[in-house]
Structures are given as structure tokens and as C-alpha cells.
Protein backbone atom coordinates (compact mmCIF):
# COMPACT_ATOMS: atom_id res chain seq x y z
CA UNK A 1 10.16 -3.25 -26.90
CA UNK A 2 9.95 -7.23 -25.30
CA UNK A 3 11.11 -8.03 -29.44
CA UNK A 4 14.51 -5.43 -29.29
CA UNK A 5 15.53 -6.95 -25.83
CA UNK A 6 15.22 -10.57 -27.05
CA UNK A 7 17.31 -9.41 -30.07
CA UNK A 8 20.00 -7.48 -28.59
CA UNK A 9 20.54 -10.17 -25.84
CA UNK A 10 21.11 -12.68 -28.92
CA UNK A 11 23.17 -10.27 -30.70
CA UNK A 12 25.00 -9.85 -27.41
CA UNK A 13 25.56 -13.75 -27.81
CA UNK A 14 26.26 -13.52 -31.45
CA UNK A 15 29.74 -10.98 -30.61
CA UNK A 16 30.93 -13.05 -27.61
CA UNK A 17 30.39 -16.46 -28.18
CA UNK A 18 32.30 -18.71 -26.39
CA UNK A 19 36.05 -18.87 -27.05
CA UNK A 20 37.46 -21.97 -25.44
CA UNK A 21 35.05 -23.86 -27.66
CA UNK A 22 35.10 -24.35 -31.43
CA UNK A 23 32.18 -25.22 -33.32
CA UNK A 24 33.49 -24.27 -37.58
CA UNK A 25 32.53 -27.96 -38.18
CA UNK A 26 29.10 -27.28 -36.63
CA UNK A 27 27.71 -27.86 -40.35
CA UNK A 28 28.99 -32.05 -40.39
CA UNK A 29 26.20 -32.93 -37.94
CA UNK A 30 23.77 -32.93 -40.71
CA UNK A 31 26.12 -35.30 -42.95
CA UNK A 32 25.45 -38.07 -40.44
CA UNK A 33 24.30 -40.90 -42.11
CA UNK A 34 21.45 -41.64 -39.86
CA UNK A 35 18.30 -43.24 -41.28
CA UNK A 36 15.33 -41.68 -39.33
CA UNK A 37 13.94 -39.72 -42.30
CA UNK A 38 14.72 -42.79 -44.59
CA UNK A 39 12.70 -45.08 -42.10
CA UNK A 40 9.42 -42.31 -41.95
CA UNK A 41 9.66 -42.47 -45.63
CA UNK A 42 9.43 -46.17 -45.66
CA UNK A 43 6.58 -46.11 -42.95
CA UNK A 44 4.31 -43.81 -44.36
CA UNK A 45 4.73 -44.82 -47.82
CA UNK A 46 5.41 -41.24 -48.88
CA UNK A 47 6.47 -37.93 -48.09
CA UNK A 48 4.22 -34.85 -47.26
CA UNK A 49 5.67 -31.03 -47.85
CA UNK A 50 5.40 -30.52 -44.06
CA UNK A 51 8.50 -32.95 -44.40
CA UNK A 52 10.60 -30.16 -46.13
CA UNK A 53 10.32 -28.82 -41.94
CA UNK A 54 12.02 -31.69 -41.11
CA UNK A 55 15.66 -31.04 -40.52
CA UNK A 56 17.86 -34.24 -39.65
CA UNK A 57 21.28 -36.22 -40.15
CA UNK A 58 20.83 -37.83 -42.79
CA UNK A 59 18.43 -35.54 -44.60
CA UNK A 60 19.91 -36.25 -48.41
CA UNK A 61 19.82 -40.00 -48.00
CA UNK A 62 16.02 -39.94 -48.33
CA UNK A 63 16.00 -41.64 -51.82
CA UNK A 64 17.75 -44.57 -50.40
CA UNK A 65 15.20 -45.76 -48.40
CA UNK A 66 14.20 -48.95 -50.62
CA UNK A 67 17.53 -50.09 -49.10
CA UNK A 68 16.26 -50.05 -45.48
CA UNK A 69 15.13 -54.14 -45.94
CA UNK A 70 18.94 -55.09 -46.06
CA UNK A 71 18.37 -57.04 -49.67
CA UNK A 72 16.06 -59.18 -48.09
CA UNK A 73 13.11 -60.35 -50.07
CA UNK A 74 11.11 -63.33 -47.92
CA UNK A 75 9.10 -66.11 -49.32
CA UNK A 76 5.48 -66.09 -48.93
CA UNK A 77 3.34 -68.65 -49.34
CA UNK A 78 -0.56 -67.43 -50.05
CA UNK A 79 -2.47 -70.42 -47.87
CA UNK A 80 -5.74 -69.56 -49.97
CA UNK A 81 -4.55 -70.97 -53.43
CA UNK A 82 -0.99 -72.26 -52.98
CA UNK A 83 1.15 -70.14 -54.39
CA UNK A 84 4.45 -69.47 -53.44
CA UNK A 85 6.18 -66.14 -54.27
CA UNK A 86 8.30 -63.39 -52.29
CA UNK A 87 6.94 -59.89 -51.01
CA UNK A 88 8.96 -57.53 -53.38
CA UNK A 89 7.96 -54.42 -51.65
CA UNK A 90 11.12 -53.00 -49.43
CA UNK A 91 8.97 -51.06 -47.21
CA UNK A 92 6.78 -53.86 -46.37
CA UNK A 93 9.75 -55.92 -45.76
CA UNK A 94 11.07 -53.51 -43.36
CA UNK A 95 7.62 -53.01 -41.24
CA UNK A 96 7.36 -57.02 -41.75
CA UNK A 97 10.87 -56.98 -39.74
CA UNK A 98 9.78 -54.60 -37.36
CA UNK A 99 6.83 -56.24 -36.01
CA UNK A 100 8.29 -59.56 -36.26
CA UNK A 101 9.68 -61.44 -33.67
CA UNK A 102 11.82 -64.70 -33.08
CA UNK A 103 9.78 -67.93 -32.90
CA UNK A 104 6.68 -66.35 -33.58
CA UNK A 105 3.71 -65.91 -35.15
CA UNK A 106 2.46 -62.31 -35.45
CA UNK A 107 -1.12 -61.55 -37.63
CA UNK A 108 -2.10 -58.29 -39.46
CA UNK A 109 -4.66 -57.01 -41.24
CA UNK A 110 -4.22 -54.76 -44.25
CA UNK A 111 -7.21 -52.64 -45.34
CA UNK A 112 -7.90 -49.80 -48.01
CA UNK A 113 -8.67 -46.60 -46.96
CA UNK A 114 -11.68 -44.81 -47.73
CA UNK A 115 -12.08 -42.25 -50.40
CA UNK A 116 -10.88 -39.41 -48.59
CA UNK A 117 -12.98 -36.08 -48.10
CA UNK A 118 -11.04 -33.19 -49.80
CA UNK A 119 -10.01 -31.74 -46.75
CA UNK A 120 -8.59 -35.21 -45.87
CA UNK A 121 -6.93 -35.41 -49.41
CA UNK A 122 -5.74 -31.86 -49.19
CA UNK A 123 -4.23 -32.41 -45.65
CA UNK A 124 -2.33 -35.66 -46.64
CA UNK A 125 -0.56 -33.36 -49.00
CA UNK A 126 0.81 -31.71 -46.23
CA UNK A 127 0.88 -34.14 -43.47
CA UNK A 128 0.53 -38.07 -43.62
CA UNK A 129 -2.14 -38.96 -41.32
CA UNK A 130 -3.89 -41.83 -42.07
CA UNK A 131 -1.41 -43.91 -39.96
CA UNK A 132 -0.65 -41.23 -37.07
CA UNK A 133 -0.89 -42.37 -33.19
CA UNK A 134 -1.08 -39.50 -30.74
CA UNK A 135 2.35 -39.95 -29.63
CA UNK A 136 3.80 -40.16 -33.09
CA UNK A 137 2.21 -37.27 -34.59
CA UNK A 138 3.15 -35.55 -31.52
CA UNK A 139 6.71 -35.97 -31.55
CA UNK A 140 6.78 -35.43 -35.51
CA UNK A 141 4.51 -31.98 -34.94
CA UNK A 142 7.15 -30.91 -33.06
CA UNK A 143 9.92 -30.87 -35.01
CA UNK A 144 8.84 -28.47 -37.51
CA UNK A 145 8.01 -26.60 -34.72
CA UNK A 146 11.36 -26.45 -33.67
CA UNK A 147 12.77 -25.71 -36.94
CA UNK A 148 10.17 -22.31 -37.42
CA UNK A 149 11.64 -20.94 -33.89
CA UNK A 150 15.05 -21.65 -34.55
CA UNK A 151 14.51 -19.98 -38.27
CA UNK A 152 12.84 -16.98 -36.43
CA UNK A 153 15.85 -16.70 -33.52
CA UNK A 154 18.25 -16.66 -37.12
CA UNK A 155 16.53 -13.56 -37.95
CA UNK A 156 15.99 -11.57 -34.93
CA UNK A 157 19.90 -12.12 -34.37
CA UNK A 158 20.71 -11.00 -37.80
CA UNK A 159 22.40 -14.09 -38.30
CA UNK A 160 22.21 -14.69 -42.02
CA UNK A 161 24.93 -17.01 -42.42
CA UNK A 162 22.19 -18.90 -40.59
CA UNK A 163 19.35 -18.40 -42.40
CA UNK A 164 21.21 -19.42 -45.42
CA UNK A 165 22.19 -22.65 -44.20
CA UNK A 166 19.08 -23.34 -42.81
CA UNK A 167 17.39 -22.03 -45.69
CA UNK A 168 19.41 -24.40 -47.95
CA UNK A 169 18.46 -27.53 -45.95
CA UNK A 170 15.14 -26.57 -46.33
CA UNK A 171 15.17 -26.57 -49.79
CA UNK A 172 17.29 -29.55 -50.15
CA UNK A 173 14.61 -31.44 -48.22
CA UNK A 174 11.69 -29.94 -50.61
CA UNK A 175 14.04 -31.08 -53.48
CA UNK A 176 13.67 -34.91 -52.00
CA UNK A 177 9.93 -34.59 -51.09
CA UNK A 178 8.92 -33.81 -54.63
CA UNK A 179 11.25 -36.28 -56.67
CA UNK A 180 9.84 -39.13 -54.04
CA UNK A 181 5.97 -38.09 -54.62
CA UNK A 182 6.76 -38.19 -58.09
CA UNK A 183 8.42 -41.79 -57.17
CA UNK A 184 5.56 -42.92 -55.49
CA UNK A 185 3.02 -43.68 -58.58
CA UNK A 186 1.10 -46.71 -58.37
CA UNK A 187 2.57 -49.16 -60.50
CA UNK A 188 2.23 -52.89 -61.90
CA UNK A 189 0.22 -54.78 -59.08
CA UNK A 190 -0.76 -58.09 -61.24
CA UNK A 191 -4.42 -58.49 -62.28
CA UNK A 192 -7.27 -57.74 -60.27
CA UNK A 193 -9.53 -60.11 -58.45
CA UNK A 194 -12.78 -58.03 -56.78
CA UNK A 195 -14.51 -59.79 -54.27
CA UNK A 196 -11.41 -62.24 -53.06
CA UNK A 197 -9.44 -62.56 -49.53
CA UNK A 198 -6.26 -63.59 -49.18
CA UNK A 199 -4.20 -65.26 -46.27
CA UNK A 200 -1.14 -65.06 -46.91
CA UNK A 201 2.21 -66.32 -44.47
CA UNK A 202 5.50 -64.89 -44.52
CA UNK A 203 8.97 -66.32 -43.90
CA UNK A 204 11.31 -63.36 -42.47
CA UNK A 205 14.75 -64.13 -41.82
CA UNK A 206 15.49 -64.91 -38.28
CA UNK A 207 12.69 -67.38 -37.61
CA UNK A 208 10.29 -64.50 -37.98
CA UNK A 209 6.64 -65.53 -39.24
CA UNK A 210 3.85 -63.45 -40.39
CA UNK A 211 0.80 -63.99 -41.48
CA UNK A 212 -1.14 -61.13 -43.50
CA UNK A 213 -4.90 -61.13 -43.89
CA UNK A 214 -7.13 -58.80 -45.82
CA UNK A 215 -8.71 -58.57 -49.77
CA UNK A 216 -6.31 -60.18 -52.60
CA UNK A 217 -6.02 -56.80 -54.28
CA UNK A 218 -5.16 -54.58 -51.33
CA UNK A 219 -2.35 -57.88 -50.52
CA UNK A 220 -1.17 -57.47 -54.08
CA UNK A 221 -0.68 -53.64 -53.44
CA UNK A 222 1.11 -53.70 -50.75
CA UNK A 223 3.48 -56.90 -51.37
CA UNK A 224 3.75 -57.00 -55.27
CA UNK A 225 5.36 -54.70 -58.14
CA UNK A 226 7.57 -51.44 -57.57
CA UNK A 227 7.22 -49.40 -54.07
CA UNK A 228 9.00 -46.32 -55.62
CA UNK A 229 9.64 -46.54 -59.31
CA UNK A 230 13.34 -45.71 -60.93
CA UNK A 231 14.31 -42.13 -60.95
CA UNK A 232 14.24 -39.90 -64.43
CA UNK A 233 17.13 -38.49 -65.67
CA UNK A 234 15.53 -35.34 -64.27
CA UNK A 235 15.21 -36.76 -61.08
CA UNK A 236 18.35 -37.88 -60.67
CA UNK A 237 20.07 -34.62 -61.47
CA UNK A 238 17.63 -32.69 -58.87
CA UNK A 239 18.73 -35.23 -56.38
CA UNK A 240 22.10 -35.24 -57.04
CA UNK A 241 22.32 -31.49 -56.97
CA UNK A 242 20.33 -31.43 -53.40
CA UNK A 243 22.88 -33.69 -51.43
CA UNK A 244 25.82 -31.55 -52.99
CA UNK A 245 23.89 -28.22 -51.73
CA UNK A 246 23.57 -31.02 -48.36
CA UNK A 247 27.40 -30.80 -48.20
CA UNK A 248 28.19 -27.55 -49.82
CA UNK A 249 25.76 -26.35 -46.43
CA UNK A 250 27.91 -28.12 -43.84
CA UNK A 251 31.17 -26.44 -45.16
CA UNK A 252 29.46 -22.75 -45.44
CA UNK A 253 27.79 -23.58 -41.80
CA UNK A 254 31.49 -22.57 -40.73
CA UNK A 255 30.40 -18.57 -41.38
CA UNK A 256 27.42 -18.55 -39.19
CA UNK A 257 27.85 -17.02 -35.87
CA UNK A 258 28.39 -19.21 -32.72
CA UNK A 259 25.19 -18.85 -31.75
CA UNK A 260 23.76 -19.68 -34.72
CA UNK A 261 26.11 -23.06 -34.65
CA UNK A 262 24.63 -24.03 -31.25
CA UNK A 263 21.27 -23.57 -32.63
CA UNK A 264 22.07 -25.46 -35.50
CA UNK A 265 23.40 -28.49 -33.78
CA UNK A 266 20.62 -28.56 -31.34
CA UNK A 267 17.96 -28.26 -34.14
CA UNK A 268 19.67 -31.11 -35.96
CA UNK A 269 20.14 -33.29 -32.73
CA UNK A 270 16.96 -32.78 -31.08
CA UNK A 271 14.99 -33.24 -34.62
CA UNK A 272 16.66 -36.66 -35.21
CA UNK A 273 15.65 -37.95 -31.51
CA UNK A 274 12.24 -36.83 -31.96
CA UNK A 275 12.08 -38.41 -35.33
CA UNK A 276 13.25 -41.38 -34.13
CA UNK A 277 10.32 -41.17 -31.47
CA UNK A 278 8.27 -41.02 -33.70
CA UNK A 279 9.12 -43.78 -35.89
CA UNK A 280 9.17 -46.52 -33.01
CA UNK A 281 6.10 -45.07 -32.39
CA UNK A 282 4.84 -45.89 -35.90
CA UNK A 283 2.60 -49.38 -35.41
CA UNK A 284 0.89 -49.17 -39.09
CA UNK A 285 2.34 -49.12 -42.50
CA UNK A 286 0.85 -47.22 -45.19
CA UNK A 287 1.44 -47.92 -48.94
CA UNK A 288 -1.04 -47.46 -52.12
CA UNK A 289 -3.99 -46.13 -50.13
CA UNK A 290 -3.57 -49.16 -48.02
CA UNK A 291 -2.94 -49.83 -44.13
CA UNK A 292 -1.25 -52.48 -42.80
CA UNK A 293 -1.46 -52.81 -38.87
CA UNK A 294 -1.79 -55.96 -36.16
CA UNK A 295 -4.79 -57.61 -35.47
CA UNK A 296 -4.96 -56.05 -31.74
CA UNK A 297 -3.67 -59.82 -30.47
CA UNK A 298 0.25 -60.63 -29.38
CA UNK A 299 1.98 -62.52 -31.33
CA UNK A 300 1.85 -66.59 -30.60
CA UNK A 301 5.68 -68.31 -29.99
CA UNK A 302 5.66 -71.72 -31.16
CA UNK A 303 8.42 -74.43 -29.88
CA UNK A 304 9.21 -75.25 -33.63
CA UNK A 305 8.39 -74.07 -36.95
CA UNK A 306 6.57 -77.33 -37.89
CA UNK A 307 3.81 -76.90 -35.03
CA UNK A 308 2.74 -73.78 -36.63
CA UNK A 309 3.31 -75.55 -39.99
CA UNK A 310 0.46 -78.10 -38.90
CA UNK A 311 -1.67 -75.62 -37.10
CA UNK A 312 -2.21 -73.86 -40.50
CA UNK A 313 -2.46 -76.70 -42.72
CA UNK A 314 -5.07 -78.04 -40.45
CA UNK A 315 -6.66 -74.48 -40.45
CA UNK A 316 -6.89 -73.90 -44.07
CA UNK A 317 -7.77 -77.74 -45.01
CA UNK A 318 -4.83 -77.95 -47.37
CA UNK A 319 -1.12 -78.57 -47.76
CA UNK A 320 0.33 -77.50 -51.13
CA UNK A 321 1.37 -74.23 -49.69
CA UNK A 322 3.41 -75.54 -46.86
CA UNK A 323 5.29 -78.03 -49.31
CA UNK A 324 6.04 -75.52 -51.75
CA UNK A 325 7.37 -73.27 -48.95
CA UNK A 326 9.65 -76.29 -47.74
CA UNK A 327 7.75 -76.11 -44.13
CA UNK A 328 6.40 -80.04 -44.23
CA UNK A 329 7.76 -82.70 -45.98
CA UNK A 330 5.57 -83.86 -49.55
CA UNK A 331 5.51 -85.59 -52.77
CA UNK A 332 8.59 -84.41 -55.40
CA UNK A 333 5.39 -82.80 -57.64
CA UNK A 334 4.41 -80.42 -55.22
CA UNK A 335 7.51 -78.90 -53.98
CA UNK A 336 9.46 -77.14 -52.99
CA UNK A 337 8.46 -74.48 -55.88
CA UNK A 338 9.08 -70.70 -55.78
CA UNK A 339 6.83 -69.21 -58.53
């Protein structure tokens, strides 16, 4: 009884709508290019099918988020041995950037994760986890939420115009999530060295320096090699044939009933925010089975680059690094060299 009331008041909606207001191009909203999704992706290292829930602006721009970094590719200088090189993961660039901050020096720690139980392993394949906050997994637990009772309110107003278009997003999202778990294969990392930190320092753009600590092979996974590997032919074509359904949506979103386009927009709106929530609230990167996060301390500002330059040097009881990375001044053999 409680379920035919609920339905004929939205069917009562559904027939009136509101005149003096015209929402055909209701269906755009989700063209936006906004970058939350993108910018999840690059913070969790991954997607999970939970993601195919996730409705926002944007939604068929997932695959570019190796462009998030803005072509950037910093020097780093590993204090341990000398070497100079550049981090060539995009994701870690953009977390580096996030956590960075002008005239400072901020320290993390990167650490593998454990061998997962199997109920850990089986949940990661719906949800990624291992670097959820309460307030982030809140907000993102939400949204899909949101999507399941706006799906539902489709149906009970026998709006299915509606469900199609939110069907279609849906499955234009689960199109993404499997080509970029298929994308996310651990690649080249260099050769292995058991048994050996690292300490490595990292010039951002922007006067931003960061200094990464943990074992040499969990620093070589997630700084080194491919992030996502190139797309298949395959791939490409099952991309390219989501983000047309993408647009092909927002013109047939015109059909749906006004309700339905309020419901729509709000979904789309209200998903983006809370994604976006949950992204600032996103304080540890994961990538490879690894975790990158701060060392619990604020970051230290520095009057000029060269006091932190000696600091180190003095710290780590060599030089060679800081030469090569054109921080101090040294002899013509030592630097500056970018290996």
C-alpha cells in the first residue's frame, strides 16, 4: 500500500512536471569534464567494480588519468647511493604534488602491504580499502548509495527513459573499470635488491621537496616503470565505444521524464561533490601493493633550498647526490648528471 502511494505521487510528478523550466539538456551534466573519478583512479592506484556505482561528470575521461601530473616528471636524487633519476610514475607525481608544499620539506614512508586474507583480496575487488580514512570511505559509500535509490525511484515511477540512461552510464563506467584493471599489471620495476632501504629526495616544481623513505624495491614500485600500461587494440575500441554510449546518453537523457531529469542532475551533482570529498580526504597513495603516506610529522619550511641541501648532506655523510641534482656547487666530474 505505503509502495503504490510513493509511486503514484512520483507518477503524479512524472505528468506535471514543471513547465516554466526546461531541463531536455539535463543529459550534458555528465559530459563535464571534471576530474574527480580521474583523481580516485590515480589515488588508489586502481579501480574496484563498486566504481561502476559511481556516477559523475566526467565519468568517460577515466583512462586519462596518467595526465593528471601536468607532464611533469621531477628529478630525484636517491641520497643512499647517488643516483640521480626522475619518478616516472604519474600518479605518484600527482600525490607528490598534493602533499607538497612551497619551501618545504615534507617526509613519507612507503610500505608493502601484507598478503591479504581472501576476504581482504576478495573485498579489494569490489572496494579499494587498503588506503580508506573514515571520512573518505564515508563520503565514497555514499555515492553508490545514492545511485541504487535514484535507480529504484526510476522504476517505481515507470520512468524508463531513465533507467536506460542510467543504466547506460552504468555500463559505460563498468566498461572503464575493467579495461583499467586490465591496465594496471605490474610491469618493468628494474632489478631487485632484498634486504635494501632507500632515501630518496624529490624536486617538485614550485619549490616543493620530498623526501621518500622505505625498502629500495617497494621505492622502485612505486616511482619506476609504467603505472598503467598502453591500451590493446581491444581496449581501445571498448573505450572508445563507452564515451560515445557517454554522449549518445546525454542526447537520449532528453526523453526521460522531468522528474527523472531532476533526479538525474542531482545524482550527477551531488556524486561529483561527494567524490571530490572524498578525494581531499585521500592522505595515502596506493600503487603495486604498496602505500605511500606521511610520516605523522608536518612538513619543515626552510629559508632557502641550500639549508636543506646541507642538512641532508650532513645527514647522510655524503655529497654526490646533491651535486648531481645541481643543489650544491662541486667538481665538473660529479655533476650535474641525470642518469
Amino acid at each position: 500500500m505505503r509502495f503504490q502511494r510513493y509511486s503514484s505521487v512520483l507518477q503524479s510528478w512524472t505528468a506535471k512536471g514543471t513547465p516554466k523550466i526546461s531541463l531536455d539538456a539535463a543529459g550534458l551534466v555528465a559530459l563535464a569534464d571534471l576530474q574527480v573519478i580521474a583523481q580516485r583512479t590515480a589515488y588508489t592506484g586502481t579501480s574496484a567494480l563498486l566504481d561502476t556505482f559511481v556516477l559523475c561528470p566526467g565519468l568517460h575521461r577515466q583512462q586519462t588519468a596518467p595526465d593528471l601530473n601536468g607532464g611533469e616528471y621531477p628529478a630525484v636524487a636517491a641520497m643512499t647511493s647517488g643516483y640521480v633519476f626522475r619518478v616516472e610514475n604519474p600518479a605518484t607525481v600527482l600525490y607528490l604534488q598534493k602533499v607538497g608544499q612551497t619551501g618545504h620539506l615534507t617526509t613519507l614512508y612507503v610500505k608493502r602491504q601484507e598478503p591479504p586474507h581472501w576476504t581482504s583480496y576478495v573485498l579489494a575487488r569490489f572496494f579499494t580499502h587498503q588506503n580508506a580514512v573514515p571520512l573518505q570511505t564515508a563520503s565514497y559509500l555514499m555515492i553508490p548509495c545514492l545511485t541504487i535509490i535514484v535507480f529504484t525511484l526510476l522504476i517505481v515511477s515507470e520512468d524508463w527513459w531513465g533507467v536506460f540512461v542510467v543504466s547506460a552510464l552504468m555500463f559505460a563506467r563498468l566498461c572503464n573499470v575493467i579495461v583499467l584493471r586490465r591496465r594496471t599489471d605490474v610491469g618493468w620495476k628494474g632489478a631487485r635488491e632484498p634486504g635494501v632501504n632507500g632515501d630518496l629526495l624529490v624536486l617538485l616544481s614550485q619549490d616543493r621537496w620530498v623526501r621518500i623513505r622505505g625498502a629500495v624495491d617497494d621505492l622502485k614500485a612505486v616511482t619506476s616503470g609504467q603505472w598503467l600500461r598502453d591500451m590493446t587494440f581491444v581496449e581501445r575500441s571498448v573505450t572508445a565505444c563507452s564515451t560515445v554510449l557517454v554522449y549518445l546518453d546525454a542526447a537520449l537523457a532528453s526523453n526521460m521524464a522531468q522528474a527523472g531529469k531532476v533526479m538525474l542532475i542531482v545524482l550527477l551533482i551531488l556524486s561529483a561533490g561527494l567524490l571530490a570529498v572524498s578525494n581531499e580526504k585521500t592522505d595515502h597513495l596506493q600503487m603495486h601493493g604498496c602505500v605511500i603516506k606521511e610520516d605523522g610529522e608536518s612538513p619543515k619550511k626552510y629559508g632557502r633550498r641550500l639549508d636543506m641541501a646541507h642538512e641532508l648532506v650532513e645527514e647522510m655523510k655524503r655529497d654526490d647526490w646533491a651535486v648531481r641534482l645541481g643543489l650544491i656547487n662541486g667538481s665538473p666530474e660529479k655533476g650535474p648528471i641525470i642518469a
